[in-house]
C-alpha atoms as a PDB file:
ATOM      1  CA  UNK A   1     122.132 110.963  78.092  1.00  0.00           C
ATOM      2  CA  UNK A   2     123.547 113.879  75.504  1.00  0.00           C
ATOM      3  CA  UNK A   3     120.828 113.929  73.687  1.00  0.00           C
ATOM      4  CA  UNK A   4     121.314 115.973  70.288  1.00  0.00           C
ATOM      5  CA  UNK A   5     119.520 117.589  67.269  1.00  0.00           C
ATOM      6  CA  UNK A   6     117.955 114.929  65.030  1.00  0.00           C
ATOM      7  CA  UNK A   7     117.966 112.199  67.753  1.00  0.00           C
ATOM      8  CA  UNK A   8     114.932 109.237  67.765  1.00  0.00           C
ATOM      9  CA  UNK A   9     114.203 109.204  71.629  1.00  0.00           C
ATOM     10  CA  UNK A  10     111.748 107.455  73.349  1.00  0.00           C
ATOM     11  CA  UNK A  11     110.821 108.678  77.436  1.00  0.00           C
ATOM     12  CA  UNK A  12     109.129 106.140  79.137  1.00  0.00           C
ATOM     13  CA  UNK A  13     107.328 107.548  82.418  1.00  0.00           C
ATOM     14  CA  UNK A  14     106.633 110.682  80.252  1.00  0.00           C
ATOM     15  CA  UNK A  15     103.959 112.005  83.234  1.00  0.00           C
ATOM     16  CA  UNK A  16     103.325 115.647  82.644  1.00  0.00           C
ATOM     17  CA  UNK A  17     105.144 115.789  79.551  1.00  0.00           C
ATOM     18  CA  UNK A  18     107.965 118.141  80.478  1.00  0.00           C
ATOM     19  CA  UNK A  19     111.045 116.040  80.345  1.00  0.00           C
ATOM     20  CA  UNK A  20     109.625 115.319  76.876  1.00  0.00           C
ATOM     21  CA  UNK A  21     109.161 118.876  75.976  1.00  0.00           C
ATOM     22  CA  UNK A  22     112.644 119.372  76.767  1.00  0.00           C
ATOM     23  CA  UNK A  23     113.587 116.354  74.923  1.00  0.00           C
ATOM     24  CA  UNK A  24     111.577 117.598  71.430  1.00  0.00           C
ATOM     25  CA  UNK A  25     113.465 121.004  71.675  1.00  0.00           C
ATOM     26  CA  UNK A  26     116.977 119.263  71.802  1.00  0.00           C
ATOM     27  CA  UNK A  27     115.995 116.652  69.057  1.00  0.00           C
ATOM     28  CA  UNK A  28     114.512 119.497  66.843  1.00  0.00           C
ATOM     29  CA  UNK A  29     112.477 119.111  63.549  1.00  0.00           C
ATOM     30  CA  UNK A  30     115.080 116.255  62.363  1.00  0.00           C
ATOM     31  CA  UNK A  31     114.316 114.476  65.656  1.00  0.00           C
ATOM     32  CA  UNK A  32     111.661 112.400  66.947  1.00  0.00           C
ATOM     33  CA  UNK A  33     110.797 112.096  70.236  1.00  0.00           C
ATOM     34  CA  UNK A  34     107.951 109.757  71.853  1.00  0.00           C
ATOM     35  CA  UNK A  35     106.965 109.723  75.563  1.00  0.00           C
ATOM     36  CA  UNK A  36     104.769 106.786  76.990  1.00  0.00           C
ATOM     37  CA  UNK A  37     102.992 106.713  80.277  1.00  0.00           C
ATOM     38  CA  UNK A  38     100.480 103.816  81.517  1.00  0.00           C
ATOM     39  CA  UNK A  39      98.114 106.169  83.298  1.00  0.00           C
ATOM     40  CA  UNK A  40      95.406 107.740  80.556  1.00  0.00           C
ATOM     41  CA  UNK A  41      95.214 110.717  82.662  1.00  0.00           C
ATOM     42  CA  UNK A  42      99.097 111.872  82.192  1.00  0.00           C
ATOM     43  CA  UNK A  43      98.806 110.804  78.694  1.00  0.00           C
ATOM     44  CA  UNK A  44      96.209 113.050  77.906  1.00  0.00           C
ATOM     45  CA  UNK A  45      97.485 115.963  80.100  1.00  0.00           C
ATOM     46  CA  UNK A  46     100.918 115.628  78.188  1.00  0.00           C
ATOM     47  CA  UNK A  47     100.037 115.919  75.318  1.00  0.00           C
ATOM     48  CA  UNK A  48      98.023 119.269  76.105  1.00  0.00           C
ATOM     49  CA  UNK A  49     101.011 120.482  77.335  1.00  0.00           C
ATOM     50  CA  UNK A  50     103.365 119.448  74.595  1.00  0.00           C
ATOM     51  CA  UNK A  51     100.495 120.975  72.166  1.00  0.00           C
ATOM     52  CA  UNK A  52     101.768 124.562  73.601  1.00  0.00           C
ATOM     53  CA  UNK A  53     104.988 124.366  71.886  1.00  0.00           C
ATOM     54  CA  UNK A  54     104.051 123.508  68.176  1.00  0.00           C
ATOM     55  CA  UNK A  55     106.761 120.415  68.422  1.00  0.00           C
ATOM     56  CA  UNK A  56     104.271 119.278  65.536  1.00  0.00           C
ATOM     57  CA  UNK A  57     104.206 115.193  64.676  1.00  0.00           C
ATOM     58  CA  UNK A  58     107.633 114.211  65.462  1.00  0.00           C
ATOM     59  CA  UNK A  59     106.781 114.870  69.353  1.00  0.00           C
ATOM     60  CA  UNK A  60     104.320 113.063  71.574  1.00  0.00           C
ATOM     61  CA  UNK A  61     102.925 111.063  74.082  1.00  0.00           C
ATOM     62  CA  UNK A  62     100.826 107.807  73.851  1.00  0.00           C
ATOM     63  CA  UNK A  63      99.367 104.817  76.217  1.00  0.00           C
ATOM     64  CA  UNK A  64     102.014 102.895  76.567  1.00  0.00           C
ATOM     65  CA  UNK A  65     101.966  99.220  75.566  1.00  0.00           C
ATOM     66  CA  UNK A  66     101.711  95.725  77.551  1.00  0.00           C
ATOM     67  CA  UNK A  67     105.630  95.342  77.628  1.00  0.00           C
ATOM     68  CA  UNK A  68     107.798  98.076  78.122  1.00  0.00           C
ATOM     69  CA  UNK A  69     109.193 100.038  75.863  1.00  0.00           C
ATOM     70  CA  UNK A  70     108.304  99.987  71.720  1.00  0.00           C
ATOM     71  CA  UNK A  71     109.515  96.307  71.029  1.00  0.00           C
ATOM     72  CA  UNK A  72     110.361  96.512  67.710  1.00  0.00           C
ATOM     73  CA  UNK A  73     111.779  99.747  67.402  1.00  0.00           C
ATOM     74  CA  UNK A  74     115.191 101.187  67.552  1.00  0.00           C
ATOM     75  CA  UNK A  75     115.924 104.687  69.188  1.00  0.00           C
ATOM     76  CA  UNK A  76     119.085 106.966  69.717  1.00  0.00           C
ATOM     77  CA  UNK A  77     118.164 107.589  72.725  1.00  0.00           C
ATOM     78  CA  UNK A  78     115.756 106.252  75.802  1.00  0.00           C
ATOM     79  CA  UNK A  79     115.204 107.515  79.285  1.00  0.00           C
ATOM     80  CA  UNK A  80     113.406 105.864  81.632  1.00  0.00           C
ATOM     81  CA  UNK A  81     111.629 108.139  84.721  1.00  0.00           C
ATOM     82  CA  UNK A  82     110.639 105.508  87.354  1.00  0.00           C
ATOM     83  CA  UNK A  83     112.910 102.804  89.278  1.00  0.00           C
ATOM     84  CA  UNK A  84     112.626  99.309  88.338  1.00  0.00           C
ATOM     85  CA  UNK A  85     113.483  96.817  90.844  1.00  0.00           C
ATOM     86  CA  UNK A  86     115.734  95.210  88.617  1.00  0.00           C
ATOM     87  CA  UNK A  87     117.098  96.135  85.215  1.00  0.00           C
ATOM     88  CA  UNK A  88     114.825  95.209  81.622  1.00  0.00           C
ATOM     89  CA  UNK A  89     116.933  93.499  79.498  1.00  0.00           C
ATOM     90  CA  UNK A  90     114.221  93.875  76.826  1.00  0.00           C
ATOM     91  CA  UNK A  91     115.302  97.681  76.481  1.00  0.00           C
ATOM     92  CA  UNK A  92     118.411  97.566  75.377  1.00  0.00           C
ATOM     93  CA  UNK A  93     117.180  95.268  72.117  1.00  0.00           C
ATOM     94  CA  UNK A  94     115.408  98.660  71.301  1.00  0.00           C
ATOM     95  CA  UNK A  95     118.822 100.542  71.305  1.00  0.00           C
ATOM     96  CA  UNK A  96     120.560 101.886  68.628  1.00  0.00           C
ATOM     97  CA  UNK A  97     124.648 101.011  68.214  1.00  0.00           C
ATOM     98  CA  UNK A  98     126.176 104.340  69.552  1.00  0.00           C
ATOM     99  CA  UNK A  99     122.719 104.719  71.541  1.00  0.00           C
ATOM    100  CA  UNK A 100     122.362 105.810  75.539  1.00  0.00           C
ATOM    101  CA  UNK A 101     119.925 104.373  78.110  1.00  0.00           C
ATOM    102  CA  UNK A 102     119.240 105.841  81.294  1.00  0.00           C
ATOM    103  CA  UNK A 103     117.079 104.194  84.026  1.00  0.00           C
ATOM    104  CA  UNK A 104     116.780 104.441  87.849  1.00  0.00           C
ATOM    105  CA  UNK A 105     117.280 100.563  89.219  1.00  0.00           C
ATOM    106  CA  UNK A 106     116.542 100.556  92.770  1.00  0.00           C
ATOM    107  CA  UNK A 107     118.519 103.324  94.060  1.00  0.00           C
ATOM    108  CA  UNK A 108     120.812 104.113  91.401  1.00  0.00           C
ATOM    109  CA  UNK A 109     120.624 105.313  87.931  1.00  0.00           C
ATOM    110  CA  UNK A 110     122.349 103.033  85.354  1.00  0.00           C
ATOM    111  CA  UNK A 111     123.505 104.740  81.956  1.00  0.00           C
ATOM    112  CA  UNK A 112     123.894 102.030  79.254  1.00  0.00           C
ATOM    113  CA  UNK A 113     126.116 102.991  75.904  1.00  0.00           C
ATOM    114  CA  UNK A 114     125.630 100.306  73.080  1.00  0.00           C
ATOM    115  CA  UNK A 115     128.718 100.280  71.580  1.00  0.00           C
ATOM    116  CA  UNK A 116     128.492  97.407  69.810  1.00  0.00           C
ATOM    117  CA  UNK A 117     125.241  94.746  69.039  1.00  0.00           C
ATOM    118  CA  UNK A 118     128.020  92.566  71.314  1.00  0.00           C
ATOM    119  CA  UNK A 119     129.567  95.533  73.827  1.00  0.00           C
ATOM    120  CA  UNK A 120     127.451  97.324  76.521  1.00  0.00           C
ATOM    121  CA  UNK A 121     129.357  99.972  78.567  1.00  0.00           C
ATOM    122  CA  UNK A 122     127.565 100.436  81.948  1.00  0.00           C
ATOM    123  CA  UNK A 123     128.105 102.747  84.827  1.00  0.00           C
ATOM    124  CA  UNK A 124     126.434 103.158  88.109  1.00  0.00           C
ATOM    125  CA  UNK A 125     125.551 106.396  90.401  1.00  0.00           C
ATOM    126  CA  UNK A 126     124.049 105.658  93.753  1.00  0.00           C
ATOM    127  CA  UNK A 127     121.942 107.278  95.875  1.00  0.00           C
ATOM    128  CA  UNK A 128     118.900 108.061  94.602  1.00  0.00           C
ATOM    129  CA  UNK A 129     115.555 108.071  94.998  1.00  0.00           C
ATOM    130  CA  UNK A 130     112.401 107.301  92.145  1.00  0.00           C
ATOM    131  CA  UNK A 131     108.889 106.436  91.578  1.00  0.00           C
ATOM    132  CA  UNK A 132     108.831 102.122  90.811  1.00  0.00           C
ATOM    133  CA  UNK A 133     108.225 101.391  87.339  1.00  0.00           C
ATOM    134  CA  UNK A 134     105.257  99.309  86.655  1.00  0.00           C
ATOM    135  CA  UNK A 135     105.250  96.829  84.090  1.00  0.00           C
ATOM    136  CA  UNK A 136     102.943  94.256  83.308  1.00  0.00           C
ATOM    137  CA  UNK A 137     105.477  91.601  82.591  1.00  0.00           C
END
């Protein structure tokens, strides 16, 4: 994904909140980073641990919405932690031109560069394994 100082990322599946603290550190006080996870539990035990690292406001976790993703907004950045059976189209209307998506799909993880509103590179590594995404769409 390269992520990089002053990045807008959003990690969807953000669980425990690590891949998001490690997320916050790379995107930096320029950055903003914002993990969502369906499951009130992990939201709230997230965001405790995120609060042990001062990220202050530009880094957290929240209940994530009905559809996936933050329709509407536009990020740098998005990583997606649990396999969908089949790819969301609706995520890569929240990408940034010159923005990365990873997901797991099945059993491989697709990286997505927007290179264009019109041009989508795409490329495939097999063999892996994931949590399903669940969506309620």
């Amino acid at each position: 994904m390269q992520p990089k100082k002053g990045d807008k990322i959003l990690d969807i599946g953000s669980g425990l909140g690590w891949t998001t603290a490690l997320l916050c550190q790379i995107a930096g006080n320029e950055g903003l980073v914002i993990g969502v996870e369906r499951i009130d539990e992990l939201v709230k035990i997230g965001q405790n641990n995120l609060s042990k690292f001062n990220f202050g406001k530009n880094c957290f976790i929240q209940n994530a919405a009905p559809s996936i993703g933050m329709p509407g907004e536009k990020f740098d950045k998005i990583l997606v932690s649990a396999s969908a059976e089949h790819f969301p189209d609706e995520l890569l209307n929240q990408l940034q031109v010159g923005g990365t998506l990873v997901i797991p799909v099945k059993n491989s993880i697709l990286k997505f560069e927007k290179i264009s509103d019109a041009i989508i590179q795409k490329n495939e590594y097999p063999g892996f394994v994931f949590v399903p995404l669940v969506t309620n769409s």
